[in-house]
C-alpha atoms as a PDB file:
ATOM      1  CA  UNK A   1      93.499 -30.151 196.641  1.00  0.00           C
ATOM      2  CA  UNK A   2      94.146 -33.729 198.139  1.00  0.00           C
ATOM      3  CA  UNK A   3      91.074 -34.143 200.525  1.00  0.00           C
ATOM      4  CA  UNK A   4      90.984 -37.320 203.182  1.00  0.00           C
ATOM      5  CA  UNK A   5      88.005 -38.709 204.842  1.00  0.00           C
ATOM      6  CA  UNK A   6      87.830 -42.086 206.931  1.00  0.00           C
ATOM      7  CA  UNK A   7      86.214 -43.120 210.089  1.00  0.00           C
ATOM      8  CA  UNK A   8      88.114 -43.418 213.168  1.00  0.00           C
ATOM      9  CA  UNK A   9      86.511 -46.037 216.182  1.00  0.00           C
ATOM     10  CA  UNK A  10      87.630 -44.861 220.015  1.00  0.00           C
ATOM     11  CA  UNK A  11      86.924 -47.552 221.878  1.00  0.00           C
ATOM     12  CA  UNK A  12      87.834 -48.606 225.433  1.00  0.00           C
ATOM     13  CA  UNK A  13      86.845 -49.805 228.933  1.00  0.00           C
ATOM     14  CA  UNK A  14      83.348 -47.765 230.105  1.00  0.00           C
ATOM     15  CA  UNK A  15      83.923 -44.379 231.606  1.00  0.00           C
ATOM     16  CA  UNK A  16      87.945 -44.483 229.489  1.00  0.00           C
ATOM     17  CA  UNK A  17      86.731 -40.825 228.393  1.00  0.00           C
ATOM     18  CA  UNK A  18      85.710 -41.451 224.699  1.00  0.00           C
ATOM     19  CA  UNK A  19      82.565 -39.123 224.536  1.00  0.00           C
ATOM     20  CA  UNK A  20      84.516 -36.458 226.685  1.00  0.00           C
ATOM     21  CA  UNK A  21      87.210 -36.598 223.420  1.00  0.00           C
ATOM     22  CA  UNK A  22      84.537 -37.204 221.016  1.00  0.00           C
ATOM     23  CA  UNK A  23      82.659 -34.056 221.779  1.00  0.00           C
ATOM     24  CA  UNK A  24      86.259 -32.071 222.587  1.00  0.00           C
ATOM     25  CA  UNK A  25      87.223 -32.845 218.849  1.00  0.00           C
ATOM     26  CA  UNK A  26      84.315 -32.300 217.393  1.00  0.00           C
ATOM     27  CA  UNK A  27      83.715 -29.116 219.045  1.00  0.00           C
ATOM     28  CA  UNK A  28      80.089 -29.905 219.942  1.00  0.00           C
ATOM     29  CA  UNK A  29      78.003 -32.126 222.336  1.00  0.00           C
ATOM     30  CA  UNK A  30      77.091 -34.924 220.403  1.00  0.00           C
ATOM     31  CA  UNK A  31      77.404 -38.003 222.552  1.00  0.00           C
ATOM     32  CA  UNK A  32      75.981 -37.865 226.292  1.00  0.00           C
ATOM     33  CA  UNK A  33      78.840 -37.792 229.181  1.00  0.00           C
ATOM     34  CA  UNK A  34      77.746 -38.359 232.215  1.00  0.00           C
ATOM     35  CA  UNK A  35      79.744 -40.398 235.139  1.00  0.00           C
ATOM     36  CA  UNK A  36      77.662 -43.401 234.832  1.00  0.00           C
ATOM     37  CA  UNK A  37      79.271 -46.527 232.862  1.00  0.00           C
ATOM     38  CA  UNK A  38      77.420 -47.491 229.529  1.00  0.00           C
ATOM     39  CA  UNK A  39      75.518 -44.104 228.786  1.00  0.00           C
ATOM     40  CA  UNK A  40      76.593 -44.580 224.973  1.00  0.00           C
ATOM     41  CA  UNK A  41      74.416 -47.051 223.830  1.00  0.00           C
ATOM     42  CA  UNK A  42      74.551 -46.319 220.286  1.00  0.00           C
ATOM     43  CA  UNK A  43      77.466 -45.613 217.324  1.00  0.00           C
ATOM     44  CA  UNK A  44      77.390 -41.745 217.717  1.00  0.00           C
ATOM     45  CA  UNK A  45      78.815 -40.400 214.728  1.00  0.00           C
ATOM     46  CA  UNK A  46      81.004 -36.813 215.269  1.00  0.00           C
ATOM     47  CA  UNK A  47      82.353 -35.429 212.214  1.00  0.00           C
ATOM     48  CA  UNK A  48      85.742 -33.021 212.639  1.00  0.00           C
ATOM     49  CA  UNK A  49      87.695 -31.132 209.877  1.00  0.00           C
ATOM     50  CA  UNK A  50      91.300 -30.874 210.525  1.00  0.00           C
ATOM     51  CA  UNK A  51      92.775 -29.121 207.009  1.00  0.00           C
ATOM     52  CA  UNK A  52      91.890 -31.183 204.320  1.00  0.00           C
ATOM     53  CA  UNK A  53      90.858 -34.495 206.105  1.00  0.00           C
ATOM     54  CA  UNK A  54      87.143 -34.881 207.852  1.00  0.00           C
ATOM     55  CA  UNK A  55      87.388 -37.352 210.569  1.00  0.00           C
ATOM     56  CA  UNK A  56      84.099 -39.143 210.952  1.00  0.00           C
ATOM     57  CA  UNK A  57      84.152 -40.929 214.630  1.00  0.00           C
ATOM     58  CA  UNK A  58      82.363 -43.675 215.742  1.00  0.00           C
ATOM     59  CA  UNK A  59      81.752 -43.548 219.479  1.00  0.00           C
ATOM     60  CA  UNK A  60      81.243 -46.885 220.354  1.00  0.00           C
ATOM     61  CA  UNK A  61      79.647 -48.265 223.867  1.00  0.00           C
ATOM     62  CA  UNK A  62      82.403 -49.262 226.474  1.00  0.00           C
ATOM     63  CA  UNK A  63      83.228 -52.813 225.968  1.00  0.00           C
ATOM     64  CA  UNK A  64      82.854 -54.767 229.404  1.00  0.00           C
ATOM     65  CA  UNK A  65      81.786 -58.005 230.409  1.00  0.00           C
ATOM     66  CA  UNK A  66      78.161 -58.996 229.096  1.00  0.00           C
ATOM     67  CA  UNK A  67      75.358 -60.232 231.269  1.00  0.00           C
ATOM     68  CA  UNK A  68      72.225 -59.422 229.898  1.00  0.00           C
ATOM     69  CA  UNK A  69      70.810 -58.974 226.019  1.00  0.00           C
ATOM     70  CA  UNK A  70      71.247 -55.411 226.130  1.00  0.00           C
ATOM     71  CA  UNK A  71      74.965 -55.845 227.320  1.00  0.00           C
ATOM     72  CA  UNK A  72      75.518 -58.305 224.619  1.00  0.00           C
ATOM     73  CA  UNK A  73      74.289 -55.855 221.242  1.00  0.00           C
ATOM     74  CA  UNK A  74      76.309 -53.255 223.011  1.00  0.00           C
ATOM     75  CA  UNK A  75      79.918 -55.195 223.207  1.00  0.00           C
ATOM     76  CA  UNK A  76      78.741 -56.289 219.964  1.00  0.00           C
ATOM     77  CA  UNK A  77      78.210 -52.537 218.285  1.00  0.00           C
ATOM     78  CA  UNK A  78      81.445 -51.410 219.877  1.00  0.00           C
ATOM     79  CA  UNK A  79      83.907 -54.364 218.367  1.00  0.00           C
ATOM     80  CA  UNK A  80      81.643 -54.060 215.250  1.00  0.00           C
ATOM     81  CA  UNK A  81      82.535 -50.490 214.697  1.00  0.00           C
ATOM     82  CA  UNK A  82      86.024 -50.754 215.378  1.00  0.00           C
ATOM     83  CA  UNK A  83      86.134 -53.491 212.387  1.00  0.00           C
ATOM     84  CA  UNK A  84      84.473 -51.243 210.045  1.00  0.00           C
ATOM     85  CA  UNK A  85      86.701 -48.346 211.230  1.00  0.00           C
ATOM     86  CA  UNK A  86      89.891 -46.782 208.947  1.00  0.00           C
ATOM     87  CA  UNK A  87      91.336 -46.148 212.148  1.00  0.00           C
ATOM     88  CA  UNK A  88      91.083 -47.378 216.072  1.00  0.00           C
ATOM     89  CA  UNK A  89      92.126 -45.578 218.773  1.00  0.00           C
ATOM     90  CA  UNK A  90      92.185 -47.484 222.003  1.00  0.00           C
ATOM     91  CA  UNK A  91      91.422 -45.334 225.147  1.00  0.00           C
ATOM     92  CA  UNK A  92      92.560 -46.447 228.733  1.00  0.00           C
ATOM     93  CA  UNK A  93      92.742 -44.158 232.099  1.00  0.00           C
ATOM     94  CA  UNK A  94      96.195 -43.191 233.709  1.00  0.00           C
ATOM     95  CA  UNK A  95      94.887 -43.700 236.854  1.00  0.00           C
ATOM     96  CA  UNK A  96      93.501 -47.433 236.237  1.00  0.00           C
ATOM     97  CA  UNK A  97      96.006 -49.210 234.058  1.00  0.00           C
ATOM     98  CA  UNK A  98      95.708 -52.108 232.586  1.00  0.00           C
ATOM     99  CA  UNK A  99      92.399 -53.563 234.562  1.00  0.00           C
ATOM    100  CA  UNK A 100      91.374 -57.112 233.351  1.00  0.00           C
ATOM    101  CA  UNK A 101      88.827 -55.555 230.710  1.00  0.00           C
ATOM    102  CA  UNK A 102      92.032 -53.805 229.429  1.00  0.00           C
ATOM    103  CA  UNK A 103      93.421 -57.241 229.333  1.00  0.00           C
ATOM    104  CA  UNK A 104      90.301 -58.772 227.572  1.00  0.00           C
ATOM    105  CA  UNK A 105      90.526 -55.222 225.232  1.00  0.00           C
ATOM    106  CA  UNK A 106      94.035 -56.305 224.245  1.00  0.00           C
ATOM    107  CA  UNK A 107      93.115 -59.767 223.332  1.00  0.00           C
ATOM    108  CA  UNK A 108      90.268 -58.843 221.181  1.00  0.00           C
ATOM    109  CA  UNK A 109      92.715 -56.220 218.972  1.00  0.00           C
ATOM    110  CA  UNK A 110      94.715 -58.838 217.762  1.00  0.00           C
ATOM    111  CA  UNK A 111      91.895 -60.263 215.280  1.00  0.00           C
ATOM    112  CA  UNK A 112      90.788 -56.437 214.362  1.00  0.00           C
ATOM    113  CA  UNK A 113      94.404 -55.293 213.794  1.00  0.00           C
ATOM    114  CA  UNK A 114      94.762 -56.569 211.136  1.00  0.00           C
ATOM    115  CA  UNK A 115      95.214 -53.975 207.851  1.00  0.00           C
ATOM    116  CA  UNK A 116      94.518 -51.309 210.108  1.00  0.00           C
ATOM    117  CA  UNK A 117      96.368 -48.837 212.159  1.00  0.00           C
ATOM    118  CA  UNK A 118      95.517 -48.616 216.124  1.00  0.00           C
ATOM    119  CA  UNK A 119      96.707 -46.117 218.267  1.00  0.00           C
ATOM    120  CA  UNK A 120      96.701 -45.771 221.975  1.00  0.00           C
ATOM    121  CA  UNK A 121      95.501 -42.445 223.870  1.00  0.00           C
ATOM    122  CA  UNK A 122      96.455 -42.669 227.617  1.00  0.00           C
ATOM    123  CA  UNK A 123      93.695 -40.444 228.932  1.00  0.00           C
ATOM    124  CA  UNK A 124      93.266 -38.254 232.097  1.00  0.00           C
ATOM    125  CA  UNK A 125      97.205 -38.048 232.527  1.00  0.00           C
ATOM    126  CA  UNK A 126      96.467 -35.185 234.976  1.00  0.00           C
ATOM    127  CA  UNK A 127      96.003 -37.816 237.401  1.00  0.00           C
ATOM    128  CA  UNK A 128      98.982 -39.672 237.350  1.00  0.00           C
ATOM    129  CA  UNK A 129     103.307 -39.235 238.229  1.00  0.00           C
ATOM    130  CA  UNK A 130     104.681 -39.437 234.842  1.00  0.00           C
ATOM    131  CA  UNK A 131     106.815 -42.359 235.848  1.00  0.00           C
ATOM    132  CA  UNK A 132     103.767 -44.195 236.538  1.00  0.00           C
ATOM    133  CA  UNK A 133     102.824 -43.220 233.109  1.00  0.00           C
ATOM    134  CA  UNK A 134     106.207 -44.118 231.248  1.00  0.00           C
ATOM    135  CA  UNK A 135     105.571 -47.525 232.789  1.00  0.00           C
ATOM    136  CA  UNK A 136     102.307 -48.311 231.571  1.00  0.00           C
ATOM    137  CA  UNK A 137     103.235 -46.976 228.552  1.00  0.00           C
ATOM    138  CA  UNK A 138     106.226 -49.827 227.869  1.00  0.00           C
ATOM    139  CA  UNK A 139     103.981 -51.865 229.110  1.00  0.00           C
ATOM    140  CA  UNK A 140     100.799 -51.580 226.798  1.00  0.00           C
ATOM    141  CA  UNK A 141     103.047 -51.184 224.105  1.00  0.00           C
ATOM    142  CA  UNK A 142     105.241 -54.592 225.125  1.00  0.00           C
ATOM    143  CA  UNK A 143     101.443 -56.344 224.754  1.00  0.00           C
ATOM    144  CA  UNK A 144     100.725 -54.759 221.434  1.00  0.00           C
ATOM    145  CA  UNK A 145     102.274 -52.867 218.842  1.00  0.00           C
ATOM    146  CA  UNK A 146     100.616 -49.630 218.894  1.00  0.00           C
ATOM    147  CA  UNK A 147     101.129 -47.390 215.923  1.00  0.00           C
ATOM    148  CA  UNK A 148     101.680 -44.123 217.867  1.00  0.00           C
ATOM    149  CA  UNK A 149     101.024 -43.120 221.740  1.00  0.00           C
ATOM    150  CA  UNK A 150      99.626 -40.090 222.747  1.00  0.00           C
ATOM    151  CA  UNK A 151      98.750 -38.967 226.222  1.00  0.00           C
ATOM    152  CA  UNK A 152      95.778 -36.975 226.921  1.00  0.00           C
ATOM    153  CA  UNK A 153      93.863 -35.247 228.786  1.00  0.00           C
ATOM    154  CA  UNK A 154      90.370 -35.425 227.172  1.00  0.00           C
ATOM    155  CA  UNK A 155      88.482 -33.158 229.666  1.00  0.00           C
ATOM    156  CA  UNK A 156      91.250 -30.573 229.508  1.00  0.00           C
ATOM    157  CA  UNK A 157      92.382 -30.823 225.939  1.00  0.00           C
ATOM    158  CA  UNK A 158      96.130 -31.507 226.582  1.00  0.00           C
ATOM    159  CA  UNK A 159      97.450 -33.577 223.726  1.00  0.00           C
ATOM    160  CA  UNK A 160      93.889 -33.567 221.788  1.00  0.00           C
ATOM    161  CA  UNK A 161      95.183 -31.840 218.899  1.00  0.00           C
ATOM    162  CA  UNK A 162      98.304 -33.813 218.450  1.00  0.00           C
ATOM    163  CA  UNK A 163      95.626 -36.659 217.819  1.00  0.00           C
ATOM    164  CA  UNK A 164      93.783 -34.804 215.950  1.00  0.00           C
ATOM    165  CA  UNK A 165      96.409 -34.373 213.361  1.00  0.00           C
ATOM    166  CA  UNK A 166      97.760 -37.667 213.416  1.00  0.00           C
ATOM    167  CA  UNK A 167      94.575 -39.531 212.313  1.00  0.00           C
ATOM    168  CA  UNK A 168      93.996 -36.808 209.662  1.00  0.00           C
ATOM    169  CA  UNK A 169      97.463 -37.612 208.294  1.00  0.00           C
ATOM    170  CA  UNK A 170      96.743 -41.036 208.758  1.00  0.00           C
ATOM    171  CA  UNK A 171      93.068 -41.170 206.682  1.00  0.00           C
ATOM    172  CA  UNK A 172      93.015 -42.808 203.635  1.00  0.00           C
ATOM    173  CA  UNK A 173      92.777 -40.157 200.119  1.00  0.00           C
ATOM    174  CA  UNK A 174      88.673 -39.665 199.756  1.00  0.00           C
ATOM    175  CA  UNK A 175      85.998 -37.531 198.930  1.00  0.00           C
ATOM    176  CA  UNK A 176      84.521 -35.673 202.513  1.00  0.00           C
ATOM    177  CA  UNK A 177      81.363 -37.686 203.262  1.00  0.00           C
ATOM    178  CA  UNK A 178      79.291 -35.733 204.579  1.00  0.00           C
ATOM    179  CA  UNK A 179      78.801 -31.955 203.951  1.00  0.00           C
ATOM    180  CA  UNK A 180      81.139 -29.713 205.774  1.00  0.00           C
ATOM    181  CA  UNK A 181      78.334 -27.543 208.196  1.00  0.00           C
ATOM    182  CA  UNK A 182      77.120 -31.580 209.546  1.00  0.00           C
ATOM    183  CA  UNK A 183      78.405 -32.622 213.047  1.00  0.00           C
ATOM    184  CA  UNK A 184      76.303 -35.948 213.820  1.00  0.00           C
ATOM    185  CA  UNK A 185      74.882 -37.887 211.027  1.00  0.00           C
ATOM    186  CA  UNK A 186      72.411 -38.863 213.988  1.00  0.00           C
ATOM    187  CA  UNK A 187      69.148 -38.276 213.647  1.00  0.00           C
ATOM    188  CA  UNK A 188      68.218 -35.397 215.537  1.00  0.00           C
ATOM    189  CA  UNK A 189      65.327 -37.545 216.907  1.00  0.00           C
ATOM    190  CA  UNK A 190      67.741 -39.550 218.696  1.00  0.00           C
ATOM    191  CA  UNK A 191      70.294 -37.074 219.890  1.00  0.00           C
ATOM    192  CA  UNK A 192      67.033 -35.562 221.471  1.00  0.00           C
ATOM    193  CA  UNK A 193      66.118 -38.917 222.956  1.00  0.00           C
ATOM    194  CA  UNK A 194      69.773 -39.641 224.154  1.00  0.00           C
ATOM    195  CA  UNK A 195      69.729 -35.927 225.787  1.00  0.00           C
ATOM    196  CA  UNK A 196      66.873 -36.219 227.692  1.00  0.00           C
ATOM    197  CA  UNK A 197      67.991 -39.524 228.884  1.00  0.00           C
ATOM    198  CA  UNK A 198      71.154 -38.087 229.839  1.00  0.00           C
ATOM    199  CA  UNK A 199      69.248 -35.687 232.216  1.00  0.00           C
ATOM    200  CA  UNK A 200      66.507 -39.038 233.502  1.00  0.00           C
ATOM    201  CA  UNK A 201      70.297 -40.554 234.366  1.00  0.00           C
ATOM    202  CA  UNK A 202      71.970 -37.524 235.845  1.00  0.00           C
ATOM    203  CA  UNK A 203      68.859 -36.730 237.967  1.00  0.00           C
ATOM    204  CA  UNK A 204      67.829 -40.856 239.281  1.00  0.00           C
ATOM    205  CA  UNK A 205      71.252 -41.525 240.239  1.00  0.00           C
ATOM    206  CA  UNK A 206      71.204 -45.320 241.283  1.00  0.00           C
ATOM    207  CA  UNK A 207      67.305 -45.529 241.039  1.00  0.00           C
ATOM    208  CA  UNK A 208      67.122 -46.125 237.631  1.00  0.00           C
ATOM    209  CA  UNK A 209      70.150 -46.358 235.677  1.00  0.00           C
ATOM    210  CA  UNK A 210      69.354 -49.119 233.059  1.00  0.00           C
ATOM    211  CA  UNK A 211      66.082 -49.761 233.080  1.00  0.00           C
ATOM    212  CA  UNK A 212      64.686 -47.062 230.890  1.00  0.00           C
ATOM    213  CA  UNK A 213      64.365 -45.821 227.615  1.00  0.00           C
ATOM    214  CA  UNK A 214      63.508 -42.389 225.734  1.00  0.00           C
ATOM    215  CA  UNK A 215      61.887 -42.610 222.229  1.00  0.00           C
ATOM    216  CA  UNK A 216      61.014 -39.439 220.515  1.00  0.00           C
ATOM    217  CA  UNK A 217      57.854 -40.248 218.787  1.00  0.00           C
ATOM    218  CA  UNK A 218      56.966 -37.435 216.730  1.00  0.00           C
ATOM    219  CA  UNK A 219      58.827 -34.370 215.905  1.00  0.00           C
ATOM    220  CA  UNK A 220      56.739 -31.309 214.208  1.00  0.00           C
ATOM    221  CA  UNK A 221      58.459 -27.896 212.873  1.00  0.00           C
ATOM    222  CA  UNK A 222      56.433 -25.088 213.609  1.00  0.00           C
ATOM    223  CA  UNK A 223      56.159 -21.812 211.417  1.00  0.00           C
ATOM    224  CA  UNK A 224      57.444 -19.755 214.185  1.00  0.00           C
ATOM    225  CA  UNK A 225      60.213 -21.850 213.420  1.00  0.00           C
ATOM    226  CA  UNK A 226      60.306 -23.646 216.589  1.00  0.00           C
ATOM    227  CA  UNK A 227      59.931 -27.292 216.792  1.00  0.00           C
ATOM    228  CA  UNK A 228      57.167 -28.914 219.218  1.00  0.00           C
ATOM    229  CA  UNK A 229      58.761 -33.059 220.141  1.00  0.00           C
ATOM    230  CA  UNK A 230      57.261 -35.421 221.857  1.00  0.00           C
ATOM    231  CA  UNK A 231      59.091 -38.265 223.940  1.00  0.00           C
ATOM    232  CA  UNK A 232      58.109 -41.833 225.560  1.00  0.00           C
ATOM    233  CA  UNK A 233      60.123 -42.583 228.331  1.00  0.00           C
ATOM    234  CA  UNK A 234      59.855 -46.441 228.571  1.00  0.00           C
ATOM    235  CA  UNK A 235      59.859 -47.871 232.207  1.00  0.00           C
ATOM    236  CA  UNK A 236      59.976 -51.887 233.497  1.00  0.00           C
ATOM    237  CA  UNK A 237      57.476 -51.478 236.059  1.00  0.00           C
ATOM    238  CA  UNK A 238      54.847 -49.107 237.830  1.00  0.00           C
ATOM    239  CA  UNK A 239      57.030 -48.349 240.422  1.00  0.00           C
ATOM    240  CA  UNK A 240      59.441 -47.314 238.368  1.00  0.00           C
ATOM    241  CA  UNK A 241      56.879 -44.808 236.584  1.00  0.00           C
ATOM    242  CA  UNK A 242      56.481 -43.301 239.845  1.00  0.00           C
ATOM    243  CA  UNK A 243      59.706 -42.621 240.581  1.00  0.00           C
ATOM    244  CA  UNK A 244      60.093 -40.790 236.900  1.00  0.00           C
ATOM    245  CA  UNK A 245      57.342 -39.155 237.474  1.00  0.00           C
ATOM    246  CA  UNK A 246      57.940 -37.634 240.998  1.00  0.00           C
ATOM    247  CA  UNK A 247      56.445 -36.306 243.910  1.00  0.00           C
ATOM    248  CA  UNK A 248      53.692 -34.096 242.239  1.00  0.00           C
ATOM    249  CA  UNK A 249      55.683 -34.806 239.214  1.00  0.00           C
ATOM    250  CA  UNK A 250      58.852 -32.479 240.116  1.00  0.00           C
ATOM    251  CA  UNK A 251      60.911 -34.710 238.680  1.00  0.00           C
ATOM    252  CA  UNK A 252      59.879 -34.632 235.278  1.00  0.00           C
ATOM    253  CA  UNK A 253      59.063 -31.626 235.303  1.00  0.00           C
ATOM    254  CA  UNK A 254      62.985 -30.690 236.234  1.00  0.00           C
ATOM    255  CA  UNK A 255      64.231 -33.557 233.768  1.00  0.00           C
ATOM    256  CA  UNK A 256      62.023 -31.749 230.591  1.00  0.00           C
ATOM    257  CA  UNK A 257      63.005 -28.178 231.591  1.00  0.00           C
ATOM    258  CA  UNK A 258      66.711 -29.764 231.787  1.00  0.00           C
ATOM    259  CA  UNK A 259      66.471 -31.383 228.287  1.00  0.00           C
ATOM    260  CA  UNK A 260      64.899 -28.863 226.571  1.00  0.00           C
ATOM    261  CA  UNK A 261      67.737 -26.474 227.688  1.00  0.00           C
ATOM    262  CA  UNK A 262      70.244 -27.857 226.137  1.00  0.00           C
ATOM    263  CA  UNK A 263      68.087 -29.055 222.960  1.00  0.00           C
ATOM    264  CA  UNK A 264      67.298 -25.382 222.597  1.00  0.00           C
ATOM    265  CA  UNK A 265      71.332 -24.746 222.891  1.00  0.00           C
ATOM    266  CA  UNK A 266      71.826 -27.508 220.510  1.00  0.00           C
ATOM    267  CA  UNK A 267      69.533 -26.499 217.824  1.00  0.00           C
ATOM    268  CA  UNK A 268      69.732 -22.884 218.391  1.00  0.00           C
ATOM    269  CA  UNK A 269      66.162 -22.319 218.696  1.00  0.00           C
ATOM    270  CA  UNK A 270      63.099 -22.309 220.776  1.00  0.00           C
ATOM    271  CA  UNK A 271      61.637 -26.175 221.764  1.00  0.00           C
ATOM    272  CA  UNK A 272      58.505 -27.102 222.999  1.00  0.00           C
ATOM    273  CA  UNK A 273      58.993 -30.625 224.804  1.00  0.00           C
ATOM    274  CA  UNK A 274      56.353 -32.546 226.102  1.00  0.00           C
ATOM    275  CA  UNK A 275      57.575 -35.942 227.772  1.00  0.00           C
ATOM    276  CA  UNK A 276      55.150 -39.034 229.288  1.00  0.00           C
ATOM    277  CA  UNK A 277      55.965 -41.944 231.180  1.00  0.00           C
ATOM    278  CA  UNK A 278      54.792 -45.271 229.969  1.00  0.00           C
ATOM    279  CA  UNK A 279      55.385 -49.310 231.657  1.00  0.00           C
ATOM    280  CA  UNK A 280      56.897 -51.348 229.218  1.00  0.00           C
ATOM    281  CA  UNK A 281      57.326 -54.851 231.274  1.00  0.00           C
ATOM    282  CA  UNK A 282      59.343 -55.977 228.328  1.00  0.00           C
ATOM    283  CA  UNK A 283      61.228 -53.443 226.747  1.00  0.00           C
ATOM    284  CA  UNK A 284      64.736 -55.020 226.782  1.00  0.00           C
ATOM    285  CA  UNK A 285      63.340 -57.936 224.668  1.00  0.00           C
ATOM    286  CA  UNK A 286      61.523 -55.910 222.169  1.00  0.00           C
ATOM    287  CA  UNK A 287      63.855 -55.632 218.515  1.00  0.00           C
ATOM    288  CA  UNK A 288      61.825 -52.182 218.122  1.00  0.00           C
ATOM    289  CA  UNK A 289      63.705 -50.711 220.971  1.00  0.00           C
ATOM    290  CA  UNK A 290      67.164 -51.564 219.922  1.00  0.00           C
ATOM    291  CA  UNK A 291      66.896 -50.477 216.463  1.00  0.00           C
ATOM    292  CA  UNK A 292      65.888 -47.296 217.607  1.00  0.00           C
ATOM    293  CA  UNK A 293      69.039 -47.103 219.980  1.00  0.00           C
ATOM    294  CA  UNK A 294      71.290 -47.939 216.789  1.00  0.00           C
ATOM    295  CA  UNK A 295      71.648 -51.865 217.922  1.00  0.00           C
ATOM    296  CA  UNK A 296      70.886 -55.163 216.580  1.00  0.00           C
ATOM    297  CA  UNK A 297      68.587 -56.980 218.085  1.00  0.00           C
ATOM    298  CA  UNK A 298      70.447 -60.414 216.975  1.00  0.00           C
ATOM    299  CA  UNK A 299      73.499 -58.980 218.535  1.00  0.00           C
ATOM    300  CA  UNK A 300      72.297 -59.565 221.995  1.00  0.00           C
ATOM    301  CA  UNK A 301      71.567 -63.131 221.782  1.00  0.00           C
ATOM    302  CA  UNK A 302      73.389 -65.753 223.924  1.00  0.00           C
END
């Protein structure tokens, strides 16, 4: 038996749909979605098996303008895994077009197309006449030569398994790297972080969308065989802490019943989760903080 392994980079504007496809192919949540832009702040990994191939994906955080340090490791991480990727496949919404970070997008394939195939999903085609669609797609493929098109409906699953196949044919002959039963090579400390910071995000709306982090700090397995974990959520400033924290703390207490949920769903099995609040004036200059989100510190410098 001929077995194919390879690692495929989606990448694409913020909010294109690439953890919505991500977690549809790999038939489990393993990268936050949630309607605010920039949620994925670090490479994800999802591992699929279609036949013989595993298809290791790199989820990689929407590349947009840069402003601050943060902003600048991310764009950085996302073009970075796209280089080291077998295959890219650029994700843009039906209902957008091509929006001047598409344009910028476009620009920036050129120098990592090269030896490498790059295909184009056109996603949430639900939303569109298909002769808007047949126009953007002679358009985007007029700017660059895409090796196949597929439109796609990430949310819904139309088209997803056409992809599917198509990178697995398109994989490069290889031993599976990773064993067959492992969705995220992600430490499950940081899937843990990244959920309960999906559920801080969901819950403060505008309040507080960037300016906190979620660390697990320890992680024990009981002989019950639950697990107890314990997670820092790092805030900028006092105020801030209050605002996590709630009016007689209802908010955290709704964002940890929330998070352990779905960890409990994840992991199939019971989760004690204790969460505190702590000010970190700093944290989005401190190197500690992006290696644990994945980045390089270096990345982000001007």
């Amino acid at each position: 038996m001929t077995t194919r392994a390879g690692f495929i980079a989606l990448i694409g504007e913020p909010n294109a749909g690439k953890s919505t496809l991500l977690n549809r192919m790999v038939g489990a949540k393993v990268s936050i979605v949630t309607h605010k832009v920039q949620t994925t702040r670090t490479r994800i990994r999802g591992v699929a098996m279609e036949g013989d191939a595993q298809l290791v994906f790199v989820d990689t955080p929407g590349l947009f303008k840069p402003r601050r340090r943060l902003d600048r490791a991310m764009v950085a991480a996302a073009w970075g895994g796209a280089a080291d990727a077998d295959v890219v496949v650029l994700m843009i919404e039906a209902h957008r077009g091509i929006t001047e970070g598409v344009e910028r997008i476009l620009e920036g394939l050129e120098e990592i197309g090269q030896g490498r195939k790059i295909a184009l999903a056109i996603n949430k085609i639900d939303k569109v006449q298909s002769e808007v669609l047949l126009a953007l797609t002679s358009d985007l493929n007029a700017r660059y030569p895409f090796s196949e098109t597929f439109m796609i409906s990430a949310e819904k699953g139309y088209g997803v398994d056409d992809l599917r196949k198509w990178l697995a044919s398109e994989l490069p002959e290889s031993p599976w790297l990773y064993p067959e039963d492992q969705i995220a090579d992600l430490p499950l400390r940081m899937i843990a972080a990244e959920m309960t910071r999906e559920k801080l995000t969901l819950r403060l709306h505008q309040e507080l969308p960037y300016q906190l982090t979620v660390e697990t700090e320890n992680w024990e397995e009981r002989k019950d065989g639950s697990a107890k974990i314990d997670q820092m959520i790092y805030v900028m400033r006092d105020g801030h802490k209050g605002i996590v924290l709630g009016k007689k703390g209802e908010t955290i207490k709704a964002v940890s019943q929330a998070a352990r949920a779905e960890l409990e769903e994840f992991l199939d099995r019971k989760i004690h989760l204790f969460l505190q609040v702590k000010v970190r004036p700093n944290w989005l200059e401190e190197s500690e903080r992006y290696s644990e989100m994945g980045l390089d510190f270096k990345d982000g410098n001007a």
